[in-house]
PDB file of N, CA and C in Angstrom:
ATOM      1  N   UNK A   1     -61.187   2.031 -53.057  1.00  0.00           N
ATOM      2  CA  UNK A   1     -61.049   1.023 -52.017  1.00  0.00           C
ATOM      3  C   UNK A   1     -59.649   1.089 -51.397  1.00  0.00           C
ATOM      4  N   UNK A   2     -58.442   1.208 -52.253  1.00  0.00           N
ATOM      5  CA  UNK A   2     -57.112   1.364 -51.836  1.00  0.00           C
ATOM      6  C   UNK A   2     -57.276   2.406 -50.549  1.00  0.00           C
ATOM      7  N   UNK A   3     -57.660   4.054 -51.187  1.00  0.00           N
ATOM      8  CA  UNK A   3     -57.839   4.820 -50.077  1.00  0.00           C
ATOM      9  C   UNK A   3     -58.605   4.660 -48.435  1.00  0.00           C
ATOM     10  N   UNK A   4     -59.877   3.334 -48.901  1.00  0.00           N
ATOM     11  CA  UNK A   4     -60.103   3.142 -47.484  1.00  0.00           C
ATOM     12  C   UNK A   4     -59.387   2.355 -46.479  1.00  0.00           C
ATOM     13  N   UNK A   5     -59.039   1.168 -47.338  1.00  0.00           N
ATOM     14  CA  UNK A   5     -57.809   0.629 -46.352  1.00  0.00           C
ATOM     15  C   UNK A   5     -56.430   1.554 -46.040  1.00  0.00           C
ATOM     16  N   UNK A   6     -56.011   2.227 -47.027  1.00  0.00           N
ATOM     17  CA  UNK A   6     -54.920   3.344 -46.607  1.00  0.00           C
ATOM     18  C   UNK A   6     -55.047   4.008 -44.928  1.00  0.00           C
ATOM     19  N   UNK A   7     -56.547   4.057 -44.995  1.00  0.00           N
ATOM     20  CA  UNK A   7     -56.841   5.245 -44.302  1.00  0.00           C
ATOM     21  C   UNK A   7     -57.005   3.957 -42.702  1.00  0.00           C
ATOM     22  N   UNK A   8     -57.516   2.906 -42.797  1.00  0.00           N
ATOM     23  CA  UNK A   8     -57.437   1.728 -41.977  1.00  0.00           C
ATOM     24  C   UNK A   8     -56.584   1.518 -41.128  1.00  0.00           C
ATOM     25  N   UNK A   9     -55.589   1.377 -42.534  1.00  0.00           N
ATOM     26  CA  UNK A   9     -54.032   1.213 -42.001  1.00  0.00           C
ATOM     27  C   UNK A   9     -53.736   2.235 -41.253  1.00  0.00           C
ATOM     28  N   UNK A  10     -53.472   3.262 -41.307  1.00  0.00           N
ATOM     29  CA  UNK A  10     -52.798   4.431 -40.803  1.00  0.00           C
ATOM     30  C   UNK A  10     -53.593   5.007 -39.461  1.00  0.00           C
ATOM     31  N   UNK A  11     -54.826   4.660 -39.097  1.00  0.00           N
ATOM     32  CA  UNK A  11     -55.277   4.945 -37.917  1.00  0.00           C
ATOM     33  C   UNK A  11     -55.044   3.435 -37.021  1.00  0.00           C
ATOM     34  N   UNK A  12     -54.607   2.690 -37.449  1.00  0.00           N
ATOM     35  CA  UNK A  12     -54.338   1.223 -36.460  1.00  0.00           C
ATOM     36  C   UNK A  12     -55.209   0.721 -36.349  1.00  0.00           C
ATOM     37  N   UNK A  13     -56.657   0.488 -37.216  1.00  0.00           N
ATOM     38  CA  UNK A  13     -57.613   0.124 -36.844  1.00  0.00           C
ATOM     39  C   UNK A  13     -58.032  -1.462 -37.311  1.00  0.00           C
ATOM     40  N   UNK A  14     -58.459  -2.312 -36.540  1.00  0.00           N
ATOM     41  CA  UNK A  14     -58.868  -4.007 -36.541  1.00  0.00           C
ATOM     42  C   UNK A  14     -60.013  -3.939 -37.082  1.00  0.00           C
ATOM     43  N   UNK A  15     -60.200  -5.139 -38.003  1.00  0.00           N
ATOM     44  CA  UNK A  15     -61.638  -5.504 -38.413  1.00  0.00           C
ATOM     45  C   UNK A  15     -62.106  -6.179 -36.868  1.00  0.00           C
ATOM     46  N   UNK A  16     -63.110  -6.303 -36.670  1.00  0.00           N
ATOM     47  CA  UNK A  16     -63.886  -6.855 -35.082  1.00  0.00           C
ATOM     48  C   UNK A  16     -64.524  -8.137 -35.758  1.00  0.00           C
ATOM     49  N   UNK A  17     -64.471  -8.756 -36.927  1.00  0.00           N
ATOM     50  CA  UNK A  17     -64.836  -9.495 -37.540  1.00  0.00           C
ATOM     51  C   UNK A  17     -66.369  -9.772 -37.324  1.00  0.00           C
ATOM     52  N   UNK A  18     -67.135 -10.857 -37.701  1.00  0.00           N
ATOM     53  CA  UNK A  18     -68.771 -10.771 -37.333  1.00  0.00           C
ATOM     54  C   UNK A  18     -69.423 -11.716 -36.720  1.00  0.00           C
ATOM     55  N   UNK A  19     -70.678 -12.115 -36.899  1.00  0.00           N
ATOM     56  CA  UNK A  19     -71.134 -13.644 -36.849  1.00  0.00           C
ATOM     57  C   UNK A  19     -72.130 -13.111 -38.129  1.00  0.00           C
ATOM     58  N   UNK A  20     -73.549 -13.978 -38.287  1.00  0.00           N
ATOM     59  CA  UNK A  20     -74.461 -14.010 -39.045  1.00  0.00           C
ATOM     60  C   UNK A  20     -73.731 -13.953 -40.268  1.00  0.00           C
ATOM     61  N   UNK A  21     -74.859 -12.878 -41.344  1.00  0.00           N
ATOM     62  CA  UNK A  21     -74.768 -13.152 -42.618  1.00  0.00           C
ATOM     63  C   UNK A  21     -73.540 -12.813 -42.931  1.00  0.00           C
ATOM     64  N   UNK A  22     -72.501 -13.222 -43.909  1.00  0.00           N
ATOM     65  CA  UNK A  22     -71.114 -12.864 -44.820  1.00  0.00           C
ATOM     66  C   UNK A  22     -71.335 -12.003 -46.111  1.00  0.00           C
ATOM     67  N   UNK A  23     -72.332 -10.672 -45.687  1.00  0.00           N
ATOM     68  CA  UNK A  23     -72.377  -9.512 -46.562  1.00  0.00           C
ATOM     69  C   UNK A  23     -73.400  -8.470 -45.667  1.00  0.00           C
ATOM     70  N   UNK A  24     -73.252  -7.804 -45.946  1.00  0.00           N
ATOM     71  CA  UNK A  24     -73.990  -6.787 -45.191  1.00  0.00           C
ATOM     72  C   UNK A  24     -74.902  -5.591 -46.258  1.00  0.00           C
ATOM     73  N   UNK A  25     -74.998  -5.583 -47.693  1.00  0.00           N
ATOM     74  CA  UNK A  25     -75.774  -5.285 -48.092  1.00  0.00           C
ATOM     75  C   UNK A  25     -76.021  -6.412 -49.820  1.00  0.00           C
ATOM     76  N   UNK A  26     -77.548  -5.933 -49.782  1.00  0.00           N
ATOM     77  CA  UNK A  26     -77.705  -6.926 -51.270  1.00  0.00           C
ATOM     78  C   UNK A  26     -78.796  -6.278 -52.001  1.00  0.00           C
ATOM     79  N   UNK A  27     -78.504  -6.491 -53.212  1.00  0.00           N
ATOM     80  CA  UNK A  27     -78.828  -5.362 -54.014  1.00  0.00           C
ATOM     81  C   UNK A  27     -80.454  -6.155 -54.572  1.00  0.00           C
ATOM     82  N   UNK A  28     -80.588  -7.200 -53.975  1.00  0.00           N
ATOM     83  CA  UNK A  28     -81.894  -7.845 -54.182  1.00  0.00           C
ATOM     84  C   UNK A  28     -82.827  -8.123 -55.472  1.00  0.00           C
ATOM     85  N   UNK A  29     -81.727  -7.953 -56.496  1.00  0.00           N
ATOM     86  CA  UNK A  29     -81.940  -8.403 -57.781  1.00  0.00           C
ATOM     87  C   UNK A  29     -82.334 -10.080 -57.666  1.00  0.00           C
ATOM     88  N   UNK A  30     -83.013 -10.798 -59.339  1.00  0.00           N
ATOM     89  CA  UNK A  30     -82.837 -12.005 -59.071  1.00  0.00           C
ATOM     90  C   UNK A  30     -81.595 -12.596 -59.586  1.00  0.00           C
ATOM     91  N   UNK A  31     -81.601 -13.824 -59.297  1.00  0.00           N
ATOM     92  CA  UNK A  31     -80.658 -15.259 -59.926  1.00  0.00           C
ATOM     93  C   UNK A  31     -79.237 -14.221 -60.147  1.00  0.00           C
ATOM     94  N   UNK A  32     -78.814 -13.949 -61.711  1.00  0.00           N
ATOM     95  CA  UNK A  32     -77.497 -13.657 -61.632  1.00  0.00           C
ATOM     96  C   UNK A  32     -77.374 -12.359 -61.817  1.00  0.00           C
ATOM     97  N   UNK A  33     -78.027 -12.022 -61.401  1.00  0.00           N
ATOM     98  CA  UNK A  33     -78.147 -10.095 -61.453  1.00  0.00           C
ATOM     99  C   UNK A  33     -77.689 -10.092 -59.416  1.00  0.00           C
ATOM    100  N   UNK A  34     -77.875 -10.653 -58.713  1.00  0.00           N
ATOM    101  CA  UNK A  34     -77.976 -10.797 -57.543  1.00  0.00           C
ATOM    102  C   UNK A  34     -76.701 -10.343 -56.834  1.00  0.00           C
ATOM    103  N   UNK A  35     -76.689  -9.648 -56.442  1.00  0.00           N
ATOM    104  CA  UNK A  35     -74.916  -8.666 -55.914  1.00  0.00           C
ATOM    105  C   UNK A  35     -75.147  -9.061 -53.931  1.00  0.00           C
ATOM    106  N   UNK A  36     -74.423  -9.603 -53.398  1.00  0.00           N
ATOM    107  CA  UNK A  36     -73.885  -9.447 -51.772  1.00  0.00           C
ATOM    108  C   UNK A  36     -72.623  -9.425 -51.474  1.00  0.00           C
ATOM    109  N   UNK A  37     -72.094  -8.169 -50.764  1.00  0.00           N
ATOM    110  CA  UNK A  37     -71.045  -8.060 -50.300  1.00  0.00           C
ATOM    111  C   UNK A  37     -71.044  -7.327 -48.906  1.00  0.00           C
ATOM    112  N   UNK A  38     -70.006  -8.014 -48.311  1.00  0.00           N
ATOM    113  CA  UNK A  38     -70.109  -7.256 -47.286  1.00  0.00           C
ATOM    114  C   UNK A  38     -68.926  -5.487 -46.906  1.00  0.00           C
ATOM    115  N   UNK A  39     -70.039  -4.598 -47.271  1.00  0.00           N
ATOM    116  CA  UNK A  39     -69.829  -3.220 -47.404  1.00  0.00           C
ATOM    117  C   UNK A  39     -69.315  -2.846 -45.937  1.00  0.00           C
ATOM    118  N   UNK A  40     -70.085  -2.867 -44.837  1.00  0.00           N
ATOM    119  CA  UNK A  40     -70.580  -2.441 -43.699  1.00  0.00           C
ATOM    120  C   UNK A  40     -69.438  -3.198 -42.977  1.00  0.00           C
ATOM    121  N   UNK A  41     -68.627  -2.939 -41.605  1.00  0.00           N
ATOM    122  CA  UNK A  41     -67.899  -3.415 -40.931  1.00  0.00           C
ATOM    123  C   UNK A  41     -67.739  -2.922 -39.533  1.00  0.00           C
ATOM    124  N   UNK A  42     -67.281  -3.435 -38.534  1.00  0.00           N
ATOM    125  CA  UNK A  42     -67.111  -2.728 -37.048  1.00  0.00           C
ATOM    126  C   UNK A  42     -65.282  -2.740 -36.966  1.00  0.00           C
ATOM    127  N   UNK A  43     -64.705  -1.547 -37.335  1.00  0.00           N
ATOM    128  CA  UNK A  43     -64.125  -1.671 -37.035  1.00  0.00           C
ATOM    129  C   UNK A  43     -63.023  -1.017 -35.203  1.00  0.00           C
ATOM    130  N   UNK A  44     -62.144  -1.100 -34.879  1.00  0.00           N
ATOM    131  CA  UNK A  44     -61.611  -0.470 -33.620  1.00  0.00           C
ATOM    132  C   UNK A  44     -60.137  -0.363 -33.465  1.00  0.00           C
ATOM    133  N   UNK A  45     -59.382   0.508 -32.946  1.00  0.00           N
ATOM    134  CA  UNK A  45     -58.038   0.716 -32.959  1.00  0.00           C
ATOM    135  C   UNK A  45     -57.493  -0.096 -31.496  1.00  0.00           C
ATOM    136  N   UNK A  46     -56.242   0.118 -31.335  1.00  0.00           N
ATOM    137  CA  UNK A  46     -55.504  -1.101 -30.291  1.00  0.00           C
ATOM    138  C   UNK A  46     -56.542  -0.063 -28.707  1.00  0.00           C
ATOM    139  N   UNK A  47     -56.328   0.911 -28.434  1.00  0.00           N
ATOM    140  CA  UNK A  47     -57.343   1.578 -27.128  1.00  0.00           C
ATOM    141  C   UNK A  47     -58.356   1.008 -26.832  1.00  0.00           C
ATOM    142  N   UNK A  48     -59.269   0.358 -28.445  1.00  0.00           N
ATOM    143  CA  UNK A  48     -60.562   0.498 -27.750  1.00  0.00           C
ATOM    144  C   UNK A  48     -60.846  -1.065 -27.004  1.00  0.00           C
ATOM    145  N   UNK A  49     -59.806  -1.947 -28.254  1.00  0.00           N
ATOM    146  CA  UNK A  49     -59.986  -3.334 -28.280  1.00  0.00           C
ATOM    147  C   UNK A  49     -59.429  -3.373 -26.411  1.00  0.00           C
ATOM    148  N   UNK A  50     -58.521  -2.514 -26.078  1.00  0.00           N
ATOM    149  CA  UNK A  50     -57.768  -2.962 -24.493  1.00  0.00           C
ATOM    150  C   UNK A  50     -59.422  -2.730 -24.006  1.00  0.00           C
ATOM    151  N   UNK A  51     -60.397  -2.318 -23.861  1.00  0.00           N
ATOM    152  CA  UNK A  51     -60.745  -1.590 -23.011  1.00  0.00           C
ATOM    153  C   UNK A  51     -62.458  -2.322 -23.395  1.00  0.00           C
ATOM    154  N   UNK A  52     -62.663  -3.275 -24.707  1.00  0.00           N
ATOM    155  CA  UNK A  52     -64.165  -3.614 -24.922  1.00  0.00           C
ATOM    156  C   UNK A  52     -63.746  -4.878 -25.777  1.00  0.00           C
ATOM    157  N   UNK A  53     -62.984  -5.914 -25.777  1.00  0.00           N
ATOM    158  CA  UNK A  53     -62.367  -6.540 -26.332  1.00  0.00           C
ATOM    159  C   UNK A  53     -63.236  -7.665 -26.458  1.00  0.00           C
ATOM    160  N   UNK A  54     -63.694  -7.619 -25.406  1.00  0.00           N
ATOM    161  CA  UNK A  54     -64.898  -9.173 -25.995  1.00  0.00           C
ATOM    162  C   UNK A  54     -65.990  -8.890 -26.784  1.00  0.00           C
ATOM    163  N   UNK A  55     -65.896  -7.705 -27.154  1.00  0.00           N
ATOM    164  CA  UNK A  55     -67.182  -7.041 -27.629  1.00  0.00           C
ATOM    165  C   UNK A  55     -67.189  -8.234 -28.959  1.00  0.00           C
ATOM    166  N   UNK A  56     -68.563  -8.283 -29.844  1.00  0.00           N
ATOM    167  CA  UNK A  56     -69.003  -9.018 -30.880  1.00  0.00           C
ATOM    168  C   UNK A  56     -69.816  -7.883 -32.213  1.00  0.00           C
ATOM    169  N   UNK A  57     -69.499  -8.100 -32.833  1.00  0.00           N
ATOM    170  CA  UNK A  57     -70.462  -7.854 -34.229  1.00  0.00           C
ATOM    171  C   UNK A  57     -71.606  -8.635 -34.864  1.00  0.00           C
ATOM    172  N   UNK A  58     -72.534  -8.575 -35.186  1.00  0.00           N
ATOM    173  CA  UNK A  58     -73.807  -9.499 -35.505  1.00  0.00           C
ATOM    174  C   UNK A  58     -74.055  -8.434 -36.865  1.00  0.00           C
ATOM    175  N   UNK A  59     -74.073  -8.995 -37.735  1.00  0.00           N
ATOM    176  CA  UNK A  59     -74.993  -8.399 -39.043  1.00  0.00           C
ATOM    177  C   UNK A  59     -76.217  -9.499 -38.713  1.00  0.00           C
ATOM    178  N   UNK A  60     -77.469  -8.204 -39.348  1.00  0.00           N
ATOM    179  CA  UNK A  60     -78.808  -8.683 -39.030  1.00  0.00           C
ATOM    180  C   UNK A  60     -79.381  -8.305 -39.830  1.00  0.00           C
ATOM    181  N   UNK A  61     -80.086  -8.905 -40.680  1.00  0.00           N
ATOM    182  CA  UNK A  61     -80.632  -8.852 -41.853  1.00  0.00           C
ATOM    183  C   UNK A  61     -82.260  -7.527 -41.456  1.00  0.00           C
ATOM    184  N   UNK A  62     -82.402  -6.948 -42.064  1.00  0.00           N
ATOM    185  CA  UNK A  62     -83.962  -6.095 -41.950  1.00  0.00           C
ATOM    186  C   UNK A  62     -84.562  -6.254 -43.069  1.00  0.00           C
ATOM    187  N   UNK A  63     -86.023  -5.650 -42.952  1.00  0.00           N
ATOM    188  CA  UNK A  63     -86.788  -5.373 -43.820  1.00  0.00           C
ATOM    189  C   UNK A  63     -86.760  -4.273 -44.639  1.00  0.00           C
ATOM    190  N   UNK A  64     -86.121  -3.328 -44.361  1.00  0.00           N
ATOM    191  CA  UNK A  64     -86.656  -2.078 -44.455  1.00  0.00           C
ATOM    192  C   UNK A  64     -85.207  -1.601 -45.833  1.00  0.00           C
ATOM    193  N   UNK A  65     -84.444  -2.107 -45.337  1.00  0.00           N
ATOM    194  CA  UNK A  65     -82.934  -1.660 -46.189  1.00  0.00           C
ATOM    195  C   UNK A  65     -81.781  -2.468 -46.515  1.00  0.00           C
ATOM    196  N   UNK A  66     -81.644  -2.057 -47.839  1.00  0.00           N
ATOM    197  CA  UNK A  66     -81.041  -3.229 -48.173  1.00  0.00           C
ATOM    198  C   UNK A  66     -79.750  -3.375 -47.716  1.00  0.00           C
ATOM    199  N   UNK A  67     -79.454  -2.845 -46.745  1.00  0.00           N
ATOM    200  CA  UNK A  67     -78.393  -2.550 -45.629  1.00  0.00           C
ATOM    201  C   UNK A  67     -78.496  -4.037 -44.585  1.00  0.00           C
ATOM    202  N   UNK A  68     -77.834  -4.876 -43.750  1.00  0.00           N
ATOM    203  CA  UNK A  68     -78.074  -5.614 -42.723  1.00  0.00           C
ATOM    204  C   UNK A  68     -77.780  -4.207 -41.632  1.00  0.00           C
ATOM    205  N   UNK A  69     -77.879  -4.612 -40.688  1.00  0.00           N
ATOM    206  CA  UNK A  69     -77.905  -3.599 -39.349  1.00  0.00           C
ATOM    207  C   UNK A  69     -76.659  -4.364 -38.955  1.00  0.00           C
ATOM    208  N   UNK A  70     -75.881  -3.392 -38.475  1.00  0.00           N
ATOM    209  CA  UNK A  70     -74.675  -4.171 -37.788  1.00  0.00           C
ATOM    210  C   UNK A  70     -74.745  -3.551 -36.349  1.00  0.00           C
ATOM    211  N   UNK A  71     -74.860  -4.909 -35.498  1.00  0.00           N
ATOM    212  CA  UNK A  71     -75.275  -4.882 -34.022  1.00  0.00           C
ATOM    213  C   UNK A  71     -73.856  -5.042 -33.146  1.00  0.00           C
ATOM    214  N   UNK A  72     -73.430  -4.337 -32.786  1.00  0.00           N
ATOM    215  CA  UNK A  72     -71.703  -4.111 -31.575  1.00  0.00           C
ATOM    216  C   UNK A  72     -72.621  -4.261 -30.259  1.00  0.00           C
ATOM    217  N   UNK A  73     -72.111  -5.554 -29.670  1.00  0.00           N
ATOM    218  CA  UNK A  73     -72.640  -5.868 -28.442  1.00  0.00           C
ATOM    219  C   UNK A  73     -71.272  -5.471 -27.904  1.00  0.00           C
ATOM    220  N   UNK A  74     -71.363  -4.888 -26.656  1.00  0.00           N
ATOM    221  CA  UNK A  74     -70.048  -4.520 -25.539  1.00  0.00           C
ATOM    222  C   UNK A  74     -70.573  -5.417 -24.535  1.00  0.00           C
ATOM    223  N   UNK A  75     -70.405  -6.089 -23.719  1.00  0.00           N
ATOM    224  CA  UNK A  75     -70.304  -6.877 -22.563  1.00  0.00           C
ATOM    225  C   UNK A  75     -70.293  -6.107 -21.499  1.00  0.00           C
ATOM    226  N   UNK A  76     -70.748  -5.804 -20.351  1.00  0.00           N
ATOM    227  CA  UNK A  76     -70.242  -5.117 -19.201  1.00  0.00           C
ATOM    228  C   UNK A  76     -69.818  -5.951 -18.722  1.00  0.00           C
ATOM    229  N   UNK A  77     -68.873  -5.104 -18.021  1.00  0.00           N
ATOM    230  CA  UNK A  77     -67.211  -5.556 -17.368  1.00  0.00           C
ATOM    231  C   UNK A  77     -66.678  -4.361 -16.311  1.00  0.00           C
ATOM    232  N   UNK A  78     -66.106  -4.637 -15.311  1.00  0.00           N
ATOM    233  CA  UNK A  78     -65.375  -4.322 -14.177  1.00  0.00           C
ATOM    234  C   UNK A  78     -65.803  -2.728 -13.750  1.00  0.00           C
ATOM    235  N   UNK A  79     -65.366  -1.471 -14.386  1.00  0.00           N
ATOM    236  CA  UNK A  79     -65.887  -0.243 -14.239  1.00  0.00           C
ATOM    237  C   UNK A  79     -67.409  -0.094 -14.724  1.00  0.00           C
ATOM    238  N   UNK A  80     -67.866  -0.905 -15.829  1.00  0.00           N
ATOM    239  CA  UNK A  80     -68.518  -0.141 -16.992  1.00  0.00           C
ATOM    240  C   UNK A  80     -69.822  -0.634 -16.269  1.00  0.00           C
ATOM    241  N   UNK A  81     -69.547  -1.505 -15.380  1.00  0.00           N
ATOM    242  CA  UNK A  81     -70.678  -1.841 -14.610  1.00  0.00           C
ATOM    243  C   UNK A  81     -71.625  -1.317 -13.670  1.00  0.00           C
ATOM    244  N   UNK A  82     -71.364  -0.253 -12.765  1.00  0.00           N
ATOM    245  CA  UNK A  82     -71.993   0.736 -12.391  1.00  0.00           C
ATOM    246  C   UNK A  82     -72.927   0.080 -11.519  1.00  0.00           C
ATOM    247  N   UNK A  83     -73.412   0.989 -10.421  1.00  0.00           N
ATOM    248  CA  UNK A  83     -74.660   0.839  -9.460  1.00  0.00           C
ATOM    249  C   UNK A  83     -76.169   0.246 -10.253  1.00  0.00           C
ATOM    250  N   UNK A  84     -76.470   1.103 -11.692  1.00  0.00           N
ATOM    251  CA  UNK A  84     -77.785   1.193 -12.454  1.00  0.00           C
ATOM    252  C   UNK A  84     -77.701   0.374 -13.308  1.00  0.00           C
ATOM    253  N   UNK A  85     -79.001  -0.504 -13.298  1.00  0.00           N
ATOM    254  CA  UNK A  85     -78.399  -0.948 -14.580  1.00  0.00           C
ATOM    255  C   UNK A  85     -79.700  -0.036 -15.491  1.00  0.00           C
ATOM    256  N   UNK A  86     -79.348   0.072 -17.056  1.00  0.00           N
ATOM    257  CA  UNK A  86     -79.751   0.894 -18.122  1.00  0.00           C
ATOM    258  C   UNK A  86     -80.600   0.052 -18.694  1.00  0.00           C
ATOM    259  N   UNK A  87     -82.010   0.927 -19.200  1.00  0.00           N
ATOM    260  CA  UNK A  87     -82.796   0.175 -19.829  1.00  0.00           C
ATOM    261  C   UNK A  87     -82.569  -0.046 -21.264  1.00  0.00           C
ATOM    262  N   UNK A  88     -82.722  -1.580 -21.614  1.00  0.00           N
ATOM    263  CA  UNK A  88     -81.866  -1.753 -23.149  1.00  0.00           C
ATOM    264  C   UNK A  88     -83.230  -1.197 -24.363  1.00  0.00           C
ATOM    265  N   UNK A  89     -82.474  -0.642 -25.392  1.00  0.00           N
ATOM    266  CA  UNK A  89     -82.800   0.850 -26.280  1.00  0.00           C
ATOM    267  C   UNK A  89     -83.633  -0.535 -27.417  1.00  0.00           C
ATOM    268  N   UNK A  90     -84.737  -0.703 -28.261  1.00  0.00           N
ATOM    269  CA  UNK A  90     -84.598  -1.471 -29.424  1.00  0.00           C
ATOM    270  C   UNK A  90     -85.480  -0.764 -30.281  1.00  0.00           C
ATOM    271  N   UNK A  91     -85.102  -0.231 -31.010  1.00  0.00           N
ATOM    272  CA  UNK A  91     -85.510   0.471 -32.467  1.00  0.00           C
ATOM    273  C   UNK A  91     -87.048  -0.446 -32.958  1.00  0.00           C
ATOM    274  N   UNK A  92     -87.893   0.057 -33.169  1.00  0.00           N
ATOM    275  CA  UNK A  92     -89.267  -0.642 -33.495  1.00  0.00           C
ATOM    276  C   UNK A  92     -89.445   0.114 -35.065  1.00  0.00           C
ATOM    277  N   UNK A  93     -89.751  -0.460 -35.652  1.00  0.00           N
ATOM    278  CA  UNK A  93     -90.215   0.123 -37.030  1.00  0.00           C
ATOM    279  C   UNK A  93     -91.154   0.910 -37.385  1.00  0.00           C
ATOM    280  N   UNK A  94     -92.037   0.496 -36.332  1.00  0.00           N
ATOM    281  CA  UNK A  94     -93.448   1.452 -36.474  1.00  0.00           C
ATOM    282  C   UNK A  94     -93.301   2.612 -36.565  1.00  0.00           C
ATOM    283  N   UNK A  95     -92.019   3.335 -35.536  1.00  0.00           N
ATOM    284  CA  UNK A  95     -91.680   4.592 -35.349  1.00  0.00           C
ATOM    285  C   UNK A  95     -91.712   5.456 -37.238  1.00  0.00           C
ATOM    286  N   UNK A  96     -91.402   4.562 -37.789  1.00  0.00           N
ATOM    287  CA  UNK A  96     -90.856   5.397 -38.242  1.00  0.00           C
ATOM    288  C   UNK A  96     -92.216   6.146 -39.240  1.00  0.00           C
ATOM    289  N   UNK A  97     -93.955   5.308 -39.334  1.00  0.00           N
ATOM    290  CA  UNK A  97     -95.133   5.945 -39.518  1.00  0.00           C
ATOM    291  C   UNK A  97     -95.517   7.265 -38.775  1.00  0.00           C
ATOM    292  N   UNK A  98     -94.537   7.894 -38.109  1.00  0.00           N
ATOM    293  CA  UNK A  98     -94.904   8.620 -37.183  1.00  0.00           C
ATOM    294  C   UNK A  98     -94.714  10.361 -37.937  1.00  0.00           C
ATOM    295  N   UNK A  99     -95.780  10.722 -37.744  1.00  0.00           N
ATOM    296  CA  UNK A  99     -95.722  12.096 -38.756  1.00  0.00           C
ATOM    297  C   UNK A  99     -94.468  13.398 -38.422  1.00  0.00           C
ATOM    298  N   UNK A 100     -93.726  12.870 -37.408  1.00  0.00           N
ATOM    299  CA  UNK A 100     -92.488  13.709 -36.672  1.00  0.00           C
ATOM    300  C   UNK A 100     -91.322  12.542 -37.181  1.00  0.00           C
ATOM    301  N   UNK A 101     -91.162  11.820 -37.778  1.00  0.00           N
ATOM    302  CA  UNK A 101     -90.315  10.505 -37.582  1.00  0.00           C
ATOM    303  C   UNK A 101     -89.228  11.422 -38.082  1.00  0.00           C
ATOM    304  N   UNK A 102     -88.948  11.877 -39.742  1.00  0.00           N
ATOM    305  CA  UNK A 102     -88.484  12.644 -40.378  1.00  0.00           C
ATOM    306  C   UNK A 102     -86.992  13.799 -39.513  1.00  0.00           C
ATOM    307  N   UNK A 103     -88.251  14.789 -38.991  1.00  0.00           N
ATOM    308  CA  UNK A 103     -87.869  16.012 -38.417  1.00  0.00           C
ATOM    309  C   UNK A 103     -86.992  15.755 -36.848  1.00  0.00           C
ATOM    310  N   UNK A 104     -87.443  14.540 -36.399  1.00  0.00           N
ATOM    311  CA  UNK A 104     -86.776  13.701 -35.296  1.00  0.00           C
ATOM    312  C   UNK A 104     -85.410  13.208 -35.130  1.00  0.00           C
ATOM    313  N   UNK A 105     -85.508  12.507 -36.297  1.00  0.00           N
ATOM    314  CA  UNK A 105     -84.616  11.463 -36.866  1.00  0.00           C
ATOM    315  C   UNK A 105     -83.081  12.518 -37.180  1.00  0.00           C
ATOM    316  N   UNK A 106     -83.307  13.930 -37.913  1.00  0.00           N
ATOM    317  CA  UNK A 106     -82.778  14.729 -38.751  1.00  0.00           C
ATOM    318  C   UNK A 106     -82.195  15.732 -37.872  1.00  0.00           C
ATOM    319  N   UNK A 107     -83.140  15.874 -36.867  1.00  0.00           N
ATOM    320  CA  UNK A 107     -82.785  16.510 -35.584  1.00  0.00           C
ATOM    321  C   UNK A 107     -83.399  18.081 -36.050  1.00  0.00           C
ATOM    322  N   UNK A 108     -84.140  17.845 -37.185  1.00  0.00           N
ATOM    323  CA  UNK A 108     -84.860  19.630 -36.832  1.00  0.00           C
ATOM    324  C   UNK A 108     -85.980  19.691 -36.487  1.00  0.00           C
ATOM    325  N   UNK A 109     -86.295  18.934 -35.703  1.00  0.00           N
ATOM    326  CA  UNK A 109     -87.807  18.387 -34.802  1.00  0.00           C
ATOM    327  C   UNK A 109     -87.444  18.772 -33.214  1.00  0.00           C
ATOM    328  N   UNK A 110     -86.139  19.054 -32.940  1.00  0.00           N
ATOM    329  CA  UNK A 110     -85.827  19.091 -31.623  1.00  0.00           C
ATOM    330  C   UNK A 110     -85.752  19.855 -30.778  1.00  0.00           C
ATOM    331  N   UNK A 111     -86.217  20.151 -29.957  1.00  0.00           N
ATOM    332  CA  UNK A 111     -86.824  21.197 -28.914  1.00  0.00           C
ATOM    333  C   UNK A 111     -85.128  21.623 -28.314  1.00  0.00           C
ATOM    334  N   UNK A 112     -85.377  23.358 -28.866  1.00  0.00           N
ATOM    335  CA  UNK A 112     -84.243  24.146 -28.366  1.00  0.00           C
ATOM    336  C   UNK A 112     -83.042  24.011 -29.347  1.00  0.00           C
ATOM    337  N   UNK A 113     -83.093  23.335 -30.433  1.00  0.00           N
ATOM    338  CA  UNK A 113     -82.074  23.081 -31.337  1.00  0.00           C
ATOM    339  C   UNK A 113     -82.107  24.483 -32.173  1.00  0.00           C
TER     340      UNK A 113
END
């Protein structure tokens, strides 16, 4: 742990702090076997914060892993705003029944790779 903050420190990088849950993975044992901490973090150096600073962190609990999903909303703002606007991306679960999900995901499913 020393070495990851070492390594924190020395690139200048900010916790972006969160909202939601106050752990980001749980080991889903019961009663006192029951472990949550928060592992998972967004962090950013002084560049990025000038440049996406209102941005937010959301841990979001899933089904699938005992991981929360950590969600970095950026705000559009002044340049980043553009003529188009982009259709927003949301991960569905189903995908992942999909007999290519694997080879997709891994990237040796990919045409011309």
């Amino acid at each position: 742990m020393d070495g990851f903050r070492d390594t924190v420190d020395y690139c200048g990088f900010s916790d972006l702090s969160y909202k939601g849950l106050p752990y980001t993975w749980d080991n889903r044992r019961e009663d006192s076997q029951n472990v949550k901490v928060r592992l998972d973090r967004g962090l950013a150096d002084e560049a990025w914060l000038d440049m996406f600073g209102e941005s937010s962190v959301t841990h979001v609990q899933t089904t699938e892993s005992d991981h929360c999903a950590v969600l970095v909303h950026i705000p559009r703002s002044g340049s980043l705003q553009g003529g188009r606007r982009g259709k927003l991306f949301r991960y569905e679960n189903m995908w992942q029944r999909h007999h290519l999900y694997n080879d997709t995901v891994t990237g040796d499913g990919m045409v011309g790779a």
